[in-house]
N, C-alpha and C. Protein backbone atom coordinates (compact mmCIF):
# COMPACT_ATOMS: atom_id res chain seq x y z
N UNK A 1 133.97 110.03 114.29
CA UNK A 1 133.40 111.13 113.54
C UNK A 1 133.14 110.72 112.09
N UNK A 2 134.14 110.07 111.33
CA UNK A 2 133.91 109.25 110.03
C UNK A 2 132.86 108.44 109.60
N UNK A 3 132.40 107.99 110.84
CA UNK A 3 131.27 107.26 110.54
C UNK A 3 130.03 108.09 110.72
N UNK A 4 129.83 109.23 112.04
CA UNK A 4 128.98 109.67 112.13
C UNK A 4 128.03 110.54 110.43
N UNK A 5 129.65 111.17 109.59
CA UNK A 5 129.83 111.95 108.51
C UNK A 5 129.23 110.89 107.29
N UNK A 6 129.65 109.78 107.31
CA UNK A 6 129.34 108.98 106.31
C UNK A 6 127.91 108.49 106.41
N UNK A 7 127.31 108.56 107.77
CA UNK A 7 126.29 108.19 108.04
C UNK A 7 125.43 108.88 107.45
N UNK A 8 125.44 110.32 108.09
CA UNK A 8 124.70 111.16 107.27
C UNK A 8 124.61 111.67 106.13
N UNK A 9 125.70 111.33 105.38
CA UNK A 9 125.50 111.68 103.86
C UNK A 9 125.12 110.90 103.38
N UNK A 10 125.06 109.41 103.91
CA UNK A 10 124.12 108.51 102.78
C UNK A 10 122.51 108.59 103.36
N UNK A 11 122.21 108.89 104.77
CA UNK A 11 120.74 109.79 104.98
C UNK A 11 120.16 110.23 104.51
N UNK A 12 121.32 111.77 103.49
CA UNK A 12 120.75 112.75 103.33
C UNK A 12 120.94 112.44 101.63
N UNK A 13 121.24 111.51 101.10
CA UNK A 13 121.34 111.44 100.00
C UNK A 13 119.72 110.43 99.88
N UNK A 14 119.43 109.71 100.65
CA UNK A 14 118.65 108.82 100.32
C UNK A 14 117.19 109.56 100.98
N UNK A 15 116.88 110.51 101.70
CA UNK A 15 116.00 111.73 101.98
C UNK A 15 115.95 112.18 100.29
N UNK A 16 116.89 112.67 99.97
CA UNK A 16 116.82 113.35 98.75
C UNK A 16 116.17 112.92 97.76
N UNK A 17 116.78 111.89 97.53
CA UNK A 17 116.23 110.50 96.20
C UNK A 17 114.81 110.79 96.63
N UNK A 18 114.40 110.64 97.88
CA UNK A 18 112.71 110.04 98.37
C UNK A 18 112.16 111.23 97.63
N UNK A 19 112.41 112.73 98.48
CA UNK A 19 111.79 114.00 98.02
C UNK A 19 111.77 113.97 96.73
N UNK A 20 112.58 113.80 96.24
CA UNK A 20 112.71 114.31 94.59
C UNK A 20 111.52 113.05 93.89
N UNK A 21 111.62 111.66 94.22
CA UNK A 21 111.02 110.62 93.41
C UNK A 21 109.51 111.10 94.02
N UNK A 22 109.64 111.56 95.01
CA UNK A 22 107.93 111.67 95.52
C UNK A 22 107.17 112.65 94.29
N UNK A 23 108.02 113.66 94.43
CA UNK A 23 107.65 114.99 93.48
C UNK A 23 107.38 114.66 91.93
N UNK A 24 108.16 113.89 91.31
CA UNK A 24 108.30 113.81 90.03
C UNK A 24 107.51 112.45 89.57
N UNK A 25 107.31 111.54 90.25
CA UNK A 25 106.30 109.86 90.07
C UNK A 25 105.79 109.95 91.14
N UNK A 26 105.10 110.73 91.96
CA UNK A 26 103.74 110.71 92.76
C UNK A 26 103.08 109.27 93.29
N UNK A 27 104.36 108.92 93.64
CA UNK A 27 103.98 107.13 94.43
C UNK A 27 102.99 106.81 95.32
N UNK A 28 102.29 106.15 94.67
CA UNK A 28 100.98 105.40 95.70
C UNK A 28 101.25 105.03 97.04
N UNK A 29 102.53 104.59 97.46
CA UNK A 29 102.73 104.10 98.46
C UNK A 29 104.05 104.70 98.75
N UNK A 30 104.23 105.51 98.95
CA UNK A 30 105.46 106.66 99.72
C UNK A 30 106.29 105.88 100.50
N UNK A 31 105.45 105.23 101.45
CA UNK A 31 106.55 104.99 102.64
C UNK A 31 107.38 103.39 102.35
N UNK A 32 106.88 102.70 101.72
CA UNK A 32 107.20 101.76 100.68
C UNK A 32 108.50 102.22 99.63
N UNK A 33 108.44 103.21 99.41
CA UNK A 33 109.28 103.86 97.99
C UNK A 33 110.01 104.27 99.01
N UNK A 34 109.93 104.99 100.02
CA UNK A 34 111.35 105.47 100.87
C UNK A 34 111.81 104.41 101.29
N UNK A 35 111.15 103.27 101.96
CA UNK A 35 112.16 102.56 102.99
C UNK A 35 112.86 101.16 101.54
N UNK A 36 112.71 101.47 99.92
CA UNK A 36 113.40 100.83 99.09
C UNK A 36 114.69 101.38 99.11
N UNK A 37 114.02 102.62 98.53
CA UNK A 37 115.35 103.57 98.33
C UNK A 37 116.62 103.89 99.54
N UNK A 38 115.92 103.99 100.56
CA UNK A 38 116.65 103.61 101.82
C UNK A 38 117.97 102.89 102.15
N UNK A 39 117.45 101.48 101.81
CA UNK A 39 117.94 99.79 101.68
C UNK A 39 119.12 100.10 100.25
N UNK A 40 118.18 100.40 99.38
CA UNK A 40 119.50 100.52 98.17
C UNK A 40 120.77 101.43 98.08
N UNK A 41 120.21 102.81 98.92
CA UNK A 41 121.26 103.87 99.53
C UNK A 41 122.23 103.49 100.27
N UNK A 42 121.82 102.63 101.06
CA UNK A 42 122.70 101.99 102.29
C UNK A 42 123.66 101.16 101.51
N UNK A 43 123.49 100.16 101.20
CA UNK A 43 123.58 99.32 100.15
C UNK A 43 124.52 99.50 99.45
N UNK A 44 124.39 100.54 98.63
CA UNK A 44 125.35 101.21 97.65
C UNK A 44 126.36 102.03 98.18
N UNK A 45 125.65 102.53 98.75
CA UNK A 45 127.31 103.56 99.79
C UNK A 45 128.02 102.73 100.61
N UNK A 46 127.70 101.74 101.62
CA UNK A 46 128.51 101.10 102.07
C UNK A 46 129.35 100.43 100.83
N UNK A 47 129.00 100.03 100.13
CA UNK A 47 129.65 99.21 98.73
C UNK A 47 130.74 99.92 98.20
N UNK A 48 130.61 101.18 97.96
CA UNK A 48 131.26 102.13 97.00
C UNK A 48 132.34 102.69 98.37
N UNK A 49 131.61 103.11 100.02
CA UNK A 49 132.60 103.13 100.87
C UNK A 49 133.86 102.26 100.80
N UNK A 50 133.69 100.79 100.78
CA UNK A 50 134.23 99.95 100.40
C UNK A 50 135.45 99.76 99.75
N UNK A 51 134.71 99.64 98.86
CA UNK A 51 135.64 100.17 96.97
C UNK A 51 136.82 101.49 97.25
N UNK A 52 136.14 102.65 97.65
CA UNK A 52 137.44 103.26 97.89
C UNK A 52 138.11 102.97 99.27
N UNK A 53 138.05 102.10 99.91
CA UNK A 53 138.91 102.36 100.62
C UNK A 53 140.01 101.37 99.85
N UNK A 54 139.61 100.00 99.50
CA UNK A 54 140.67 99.42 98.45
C UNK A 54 141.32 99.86 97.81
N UNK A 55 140.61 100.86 96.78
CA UNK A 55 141.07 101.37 95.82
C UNK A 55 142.26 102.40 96.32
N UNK A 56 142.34 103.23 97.36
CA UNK A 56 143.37 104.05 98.24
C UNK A 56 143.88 103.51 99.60
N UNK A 57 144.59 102.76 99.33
CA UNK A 57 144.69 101.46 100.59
C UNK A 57 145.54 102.39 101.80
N UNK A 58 145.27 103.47 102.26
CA UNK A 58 145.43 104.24 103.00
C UNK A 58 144.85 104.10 104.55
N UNK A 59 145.76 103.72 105.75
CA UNK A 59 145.22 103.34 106.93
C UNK A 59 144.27 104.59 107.83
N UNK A 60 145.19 106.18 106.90
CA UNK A 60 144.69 107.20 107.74
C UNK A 60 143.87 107.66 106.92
N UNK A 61 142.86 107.28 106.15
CA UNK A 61 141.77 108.11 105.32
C UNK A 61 140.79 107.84 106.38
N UNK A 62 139.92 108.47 105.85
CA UNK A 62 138.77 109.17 106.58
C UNK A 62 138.03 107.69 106.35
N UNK A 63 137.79 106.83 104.90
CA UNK A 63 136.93 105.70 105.01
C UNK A 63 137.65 104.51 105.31
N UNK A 64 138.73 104.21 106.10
CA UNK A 64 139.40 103.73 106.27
C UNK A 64 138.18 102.75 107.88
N UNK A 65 137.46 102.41 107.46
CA UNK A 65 136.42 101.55 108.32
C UNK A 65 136.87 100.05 108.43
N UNK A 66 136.77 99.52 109.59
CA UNK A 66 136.65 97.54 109.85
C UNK A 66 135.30 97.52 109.64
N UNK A 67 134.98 95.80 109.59
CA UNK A 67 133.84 95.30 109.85
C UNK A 67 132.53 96.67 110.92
N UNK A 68 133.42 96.36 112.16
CA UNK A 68 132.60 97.29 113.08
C UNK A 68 132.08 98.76 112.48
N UNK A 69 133.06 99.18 112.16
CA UNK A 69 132.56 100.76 111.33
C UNK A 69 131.61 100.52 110.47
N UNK A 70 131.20 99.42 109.36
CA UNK A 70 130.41 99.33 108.74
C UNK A 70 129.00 99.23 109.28
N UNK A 71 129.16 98.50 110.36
CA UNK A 71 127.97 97.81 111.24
C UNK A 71 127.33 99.14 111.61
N UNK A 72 128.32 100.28 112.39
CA UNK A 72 127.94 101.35 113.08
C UNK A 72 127.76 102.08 112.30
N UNK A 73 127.81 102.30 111.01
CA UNK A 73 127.07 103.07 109.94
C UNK A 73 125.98 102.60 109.78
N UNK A 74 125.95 101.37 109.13
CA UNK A 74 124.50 100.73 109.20
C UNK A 74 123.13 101.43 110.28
N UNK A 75 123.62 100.98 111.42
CA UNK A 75 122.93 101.32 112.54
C UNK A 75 122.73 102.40 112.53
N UNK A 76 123.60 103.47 112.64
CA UNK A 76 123.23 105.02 112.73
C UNK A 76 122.19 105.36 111.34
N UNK A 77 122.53 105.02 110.47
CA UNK A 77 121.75 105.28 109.30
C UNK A 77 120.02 104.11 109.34
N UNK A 78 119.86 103.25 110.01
CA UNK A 78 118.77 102.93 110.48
C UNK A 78 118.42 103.68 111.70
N UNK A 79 118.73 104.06 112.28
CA UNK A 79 118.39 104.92 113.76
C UNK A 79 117.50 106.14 112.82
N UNK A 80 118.49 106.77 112.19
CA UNK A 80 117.91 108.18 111.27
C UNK A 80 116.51 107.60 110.83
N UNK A 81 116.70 106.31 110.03
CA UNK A 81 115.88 106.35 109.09
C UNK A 81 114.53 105.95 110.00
N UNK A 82 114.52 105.33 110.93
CA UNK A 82 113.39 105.30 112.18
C UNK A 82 112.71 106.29 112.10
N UNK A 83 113.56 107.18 112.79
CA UNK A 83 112.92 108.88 113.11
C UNK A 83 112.49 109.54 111.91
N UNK A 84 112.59 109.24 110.93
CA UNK A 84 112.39 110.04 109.32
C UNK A 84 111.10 109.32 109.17
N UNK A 85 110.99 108.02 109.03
CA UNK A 85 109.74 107.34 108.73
C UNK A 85 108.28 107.84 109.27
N UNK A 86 108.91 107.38 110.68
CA UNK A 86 107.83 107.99 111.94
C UNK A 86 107.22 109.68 111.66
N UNK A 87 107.87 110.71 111.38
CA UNK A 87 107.60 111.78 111.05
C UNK A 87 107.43 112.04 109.94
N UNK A 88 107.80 111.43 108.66
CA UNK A 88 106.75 111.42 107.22
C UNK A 88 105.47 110.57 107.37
N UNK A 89 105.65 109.49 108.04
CA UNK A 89 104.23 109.02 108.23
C UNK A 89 103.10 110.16 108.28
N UNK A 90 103.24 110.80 109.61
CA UNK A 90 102.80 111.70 110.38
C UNK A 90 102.38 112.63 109.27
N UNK A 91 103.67 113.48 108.22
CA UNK A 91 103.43 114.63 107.61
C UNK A 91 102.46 114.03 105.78
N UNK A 92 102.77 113.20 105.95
CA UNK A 92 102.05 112.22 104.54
C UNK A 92 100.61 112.44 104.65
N UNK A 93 100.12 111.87 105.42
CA UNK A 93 98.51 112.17 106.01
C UNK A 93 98.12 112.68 106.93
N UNK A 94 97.16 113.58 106.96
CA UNK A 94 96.40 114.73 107.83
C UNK A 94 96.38 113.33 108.64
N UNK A 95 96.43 114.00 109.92
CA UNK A 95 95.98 113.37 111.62
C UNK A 95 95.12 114.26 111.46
N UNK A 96 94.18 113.53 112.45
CA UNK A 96 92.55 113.78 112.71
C UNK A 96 92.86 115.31 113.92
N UNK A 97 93.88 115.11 114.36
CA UNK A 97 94.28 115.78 115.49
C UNK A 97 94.65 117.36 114.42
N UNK A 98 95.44 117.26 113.96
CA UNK A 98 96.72 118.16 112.96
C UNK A 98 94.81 118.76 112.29
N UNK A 99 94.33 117.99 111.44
CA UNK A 99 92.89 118.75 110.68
C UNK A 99 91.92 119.62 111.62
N UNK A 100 91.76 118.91 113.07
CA UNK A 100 91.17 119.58 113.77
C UNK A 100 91.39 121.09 114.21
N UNK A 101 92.90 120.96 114.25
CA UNK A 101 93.34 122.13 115.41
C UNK A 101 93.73 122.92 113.81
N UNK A 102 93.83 122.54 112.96
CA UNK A 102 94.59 123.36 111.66
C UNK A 102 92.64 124.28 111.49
N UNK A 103 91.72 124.19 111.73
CA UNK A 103 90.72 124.08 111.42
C UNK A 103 90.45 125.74 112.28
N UNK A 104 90.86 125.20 113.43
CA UNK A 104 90.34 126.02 114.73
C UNK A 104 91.26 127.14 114.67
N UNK A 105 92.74 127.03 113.77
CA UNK A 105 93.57 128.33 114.05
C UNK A 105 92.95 129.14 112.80
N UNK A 106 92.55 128.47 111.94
CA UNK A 106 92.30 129.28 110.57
C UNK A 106 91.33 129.95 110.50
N UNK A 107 90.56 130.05 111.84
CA UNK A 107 89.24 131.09 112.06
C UNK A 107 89.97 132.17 113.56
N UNK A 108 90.41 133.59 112.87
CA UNK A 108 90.25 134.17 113.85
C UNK A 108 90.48 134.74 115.35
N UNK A 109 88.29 134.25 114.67
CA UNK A 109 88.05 134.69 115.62
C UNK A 109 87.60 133.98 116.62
N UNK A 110 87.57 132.41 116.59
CA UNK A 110 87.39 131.51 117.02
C UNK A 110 86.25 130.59 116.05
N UNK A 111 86.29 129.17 116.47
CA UNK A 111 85.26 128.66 115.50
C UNK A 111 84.19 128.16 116.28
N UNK A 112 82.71 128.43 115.92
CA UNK A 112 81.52 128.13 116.34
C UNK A 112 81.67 126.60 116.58
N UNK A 113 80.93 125.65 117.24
CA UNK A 113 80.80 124.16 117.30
C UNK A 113 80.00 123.91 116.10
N UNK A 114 78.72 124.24 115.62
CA UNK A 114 78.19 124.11 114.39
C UNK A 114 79.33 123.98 113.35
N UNK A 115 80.16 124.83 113.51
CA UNK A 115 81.10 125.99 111.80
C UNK A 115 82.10 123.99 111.83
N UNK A 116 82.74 123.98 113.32
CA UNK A 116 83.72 122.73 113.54
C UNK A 116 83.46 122.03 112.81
N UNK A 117 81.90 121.51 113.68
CA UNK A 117 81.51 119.38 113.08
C UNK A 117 81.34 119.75 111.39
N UNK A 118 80.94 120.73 110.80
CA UNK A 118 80.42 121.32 109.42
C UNK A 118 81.93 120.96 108.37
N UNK A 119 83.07 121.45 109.12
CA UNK A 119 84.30 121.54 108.92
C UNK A 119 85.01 120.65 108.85
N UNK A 120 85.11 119.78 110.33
CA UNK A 120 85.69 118.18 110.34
C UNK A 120 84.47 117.20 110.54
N UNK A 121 84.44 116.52 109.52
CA UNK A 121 83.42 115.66 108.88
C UNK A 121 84.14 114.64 108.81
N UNK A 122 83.41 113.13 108.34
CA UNK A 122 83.58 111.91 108.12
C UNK A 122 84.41 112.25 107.18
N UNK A 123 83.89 112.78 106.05
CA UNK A 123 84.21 112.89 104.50
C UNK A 123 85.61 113.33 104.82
N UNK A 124 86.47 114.26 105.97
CA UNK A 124 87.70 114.81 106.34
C UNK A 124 88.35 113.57 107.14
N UNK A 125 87.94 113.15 108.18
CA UNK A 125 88.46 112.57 109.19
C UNK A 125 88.51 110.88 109.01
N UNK A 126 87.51 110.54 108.82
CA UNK A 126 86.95 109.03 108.37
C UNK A 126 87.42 108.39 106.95
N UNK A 127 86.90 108.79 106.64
CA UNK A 127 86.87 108.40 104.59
C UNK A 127 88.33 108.11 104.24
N UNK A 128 89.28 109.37 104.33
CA UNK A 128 90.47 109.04 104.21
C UNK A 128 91.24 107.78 104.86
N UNK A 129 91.10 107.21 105.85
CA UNK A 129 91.38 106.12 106.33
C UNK A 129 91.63 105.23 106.32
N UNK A 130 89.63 105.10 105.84
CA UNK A 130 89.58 103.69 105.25
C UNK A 130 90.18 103.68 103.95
N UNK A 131 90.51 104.38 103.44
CA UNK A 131 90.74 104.42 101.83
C UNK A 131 92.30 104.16 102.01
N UNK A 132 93.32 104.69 103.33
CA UNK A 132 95.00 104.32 103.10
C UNK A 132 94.52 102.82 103.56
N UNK A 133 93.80 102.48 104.47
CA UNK A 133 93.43 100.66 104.87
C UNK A 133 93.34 100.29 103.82
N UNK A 134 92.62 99.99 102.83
CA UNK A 134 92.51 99.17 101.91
C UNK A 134 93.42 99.79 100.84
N UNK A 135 94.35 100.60 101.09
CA UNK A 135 95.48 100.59 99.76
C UNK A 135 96.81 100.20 100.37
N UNK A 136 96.90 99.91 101.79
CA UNK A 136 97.75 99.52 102.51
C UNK A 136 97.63 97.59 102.72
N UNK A 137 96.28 97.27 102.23
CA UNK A 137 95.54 96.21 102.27
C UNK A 137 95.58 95.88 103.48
N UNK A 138 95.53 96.46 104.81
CA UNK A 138 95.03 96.22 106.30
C UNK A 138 93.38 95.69 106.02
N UNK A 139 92.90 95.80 105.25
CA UNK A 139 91.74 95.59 105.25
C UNK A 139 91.04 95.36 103.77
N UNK A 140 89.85 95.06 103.07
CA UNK A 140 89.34 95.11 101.80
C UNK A 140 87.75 95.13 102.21
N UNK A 141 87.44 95.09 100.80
CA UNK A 141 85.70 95.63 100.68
C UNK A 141 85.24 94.36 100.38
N UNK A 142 84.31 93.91 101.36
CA UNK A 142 83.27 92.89 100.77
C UNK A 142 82.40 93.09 100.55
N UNK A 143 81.91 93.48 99.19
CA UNK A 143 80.16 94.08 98.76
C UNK A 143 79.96 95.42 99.37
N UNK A 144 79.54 95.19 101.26
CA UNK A 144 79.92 96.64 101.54
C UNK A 144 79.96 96.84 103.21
N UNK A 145 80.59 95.83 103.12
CA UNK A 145 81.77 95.70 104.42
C UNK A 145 82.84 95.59 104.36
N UNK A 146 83.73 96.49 105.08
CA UNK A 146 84.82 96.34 105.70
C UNK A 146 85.02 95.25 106.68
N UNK A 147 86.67 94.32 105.87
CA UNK A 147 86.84 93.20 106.37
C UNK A 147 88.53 93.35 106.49
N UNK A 148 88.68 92.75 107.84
CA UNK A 148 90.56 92.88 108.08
C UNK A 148 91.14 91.90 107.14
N UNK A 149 92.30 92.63 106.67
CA UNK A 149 93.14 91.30 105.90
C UNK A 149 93.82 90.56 107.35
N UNK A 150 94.89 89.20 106.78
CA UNK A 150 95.55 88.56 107.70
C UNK A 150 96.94 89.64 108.52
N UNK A 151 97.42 90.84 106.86
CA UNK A 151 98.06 91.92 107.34
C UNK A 151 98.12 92.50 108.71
N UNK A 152 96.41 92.81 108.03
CA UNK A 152 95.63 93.64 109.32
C UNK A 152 95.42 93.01 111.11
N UNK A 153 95.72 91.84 110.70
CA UNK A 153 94.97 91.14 112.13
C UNK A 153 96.42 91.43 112.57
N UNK A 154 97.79 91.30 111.94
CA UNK A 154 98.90 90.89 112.54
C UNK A 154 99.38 92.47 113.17
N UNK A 155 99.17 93.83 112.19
CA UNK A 155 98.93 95.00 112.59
C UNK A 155 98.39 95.22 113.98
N UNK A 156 97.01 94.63 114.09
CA UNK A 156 96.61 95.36 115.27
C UNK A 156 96.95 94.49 116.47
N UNK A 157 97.52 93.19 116.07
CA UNK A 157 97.56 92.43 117.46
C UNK A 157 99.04 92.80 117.95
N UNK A 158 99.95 93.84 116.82
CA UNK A 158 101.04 94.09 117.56
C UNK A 158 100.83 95.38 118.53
N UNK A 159 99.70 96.45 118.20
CA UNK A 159 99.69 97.52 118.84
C UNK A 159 98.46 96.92 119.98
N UNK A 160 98.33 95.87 120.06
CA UNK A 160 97.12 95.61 120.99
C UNK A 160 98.05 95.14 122.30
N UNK A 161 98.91 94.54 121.63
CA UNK A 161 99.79 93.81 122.93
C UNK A 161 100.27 94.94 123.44
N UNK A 162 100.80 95.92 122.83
CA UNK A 162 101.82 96.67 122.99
C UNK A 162 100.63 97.59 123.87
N UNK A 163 99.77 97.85 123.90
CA UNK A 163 99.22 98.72 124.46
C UNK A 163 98.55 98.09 125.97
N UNK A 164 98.73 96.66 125.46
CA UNK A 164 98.31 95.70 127.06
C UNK A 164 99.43 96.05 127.52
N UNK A 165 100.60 95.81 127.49
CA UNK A 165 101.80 96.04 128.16
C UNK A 165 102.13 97.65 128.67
N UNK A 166 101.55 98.33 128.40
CA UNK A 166 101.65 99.68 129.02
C UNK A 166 100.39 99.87 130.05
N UNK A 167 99.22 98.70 130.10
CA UNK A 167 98.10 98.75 130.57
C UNK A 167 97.12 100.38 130.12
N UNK A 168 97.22 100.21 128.80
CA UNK A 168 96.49 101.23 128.59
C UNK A 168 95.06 100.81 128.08
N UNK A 169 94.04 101.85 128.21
CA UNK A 169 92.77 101.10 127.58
C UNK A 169 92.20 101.49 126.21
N UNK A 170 91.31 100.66 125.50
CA UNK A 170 90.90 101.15 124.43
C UNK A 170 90.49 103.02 124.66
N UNK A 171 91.25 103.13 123.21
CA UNK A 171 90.98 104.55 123.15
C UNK A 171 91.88 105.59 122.30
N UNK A 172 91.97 106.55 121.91
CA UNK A 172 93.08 107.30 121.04
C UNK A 172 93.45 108.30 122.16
């Protein structure tokens, strides 16, 4: 249970840091700035876990952790931070999916097909894209093509395999 407890308070301390630094320095690269702060959270609490347990050389305290307990904090607090990433990804930038259907509830009375394509446009769906690609540098501008970085090639050849291996076909 000690570990599960310790786990999550350095989670929810390092969630916090993210929210708050997002709000107040408006970081270009969010998910970059969480998974620092993350690493240094971990980092530091296991450290300071540490420290007191030396410091109160007590067998029955609560941080009274071996090697292994550390490990299994670690882990649990990367497990979290998986699932946190994956779903700020998600809430960071409109999905084409999330704009569409956010589109279709906000009329009503239903939305015309004209009122839709008028509605979700390149300029909505497209544009934004390319613009996290080349600030993510998956990609850059040559004159006035779009060209993959080496990033980018290594990006898509992991979701390419990964999607051979499920035998799925091109497509969203």
């Amino acid at each position: 249970m000690a570990i599960f407890i310790c786990g999550i308070c350095l989670f929810l301390l390092a969630i916090s840091v993210h929210a708050f630094s997002c709000r107040v320095f408006k970081s270009k690269r969010p998910t970059k700035l969480l998974l620092s702060i993350s690493f240094w959270t971990l980092c530091i609490g296991l450290l300071t876990t540490c420290l007191l347990q030396f410091l109160f050389k007590t067998p029955f305290s609560i941080l009274a952790f071996d090697v292994l307990g550390y490990i299994n904090i670690a882990l649990f607090f990367f497990s979290l931070l998986c699932a946190y990433t994956i779903t700020f990804s998600a809430v960071e930038a409109d999905s084409p999916s999330l704009v569409m259907i956010l589109a279709i509830a906000q009329a009503p009375d239903g939305l015309s097909e004209d009122d839709f394509y008028m509605l979700v446009n390149d300029e909505v769906l497209i544009k934004p894209r390319l613009k996290d690609l080349l600030k993510d540098k998956m990609a850059y501008l040559d004159g006035n093509r779009y060209k993959i970085t080496t990033r980018g090639k290594y990006f898509v050849s992991l979701f390419a395999a990964y999607r051979n291996l499920l035998g799925l076909q091109k497509g969203g």
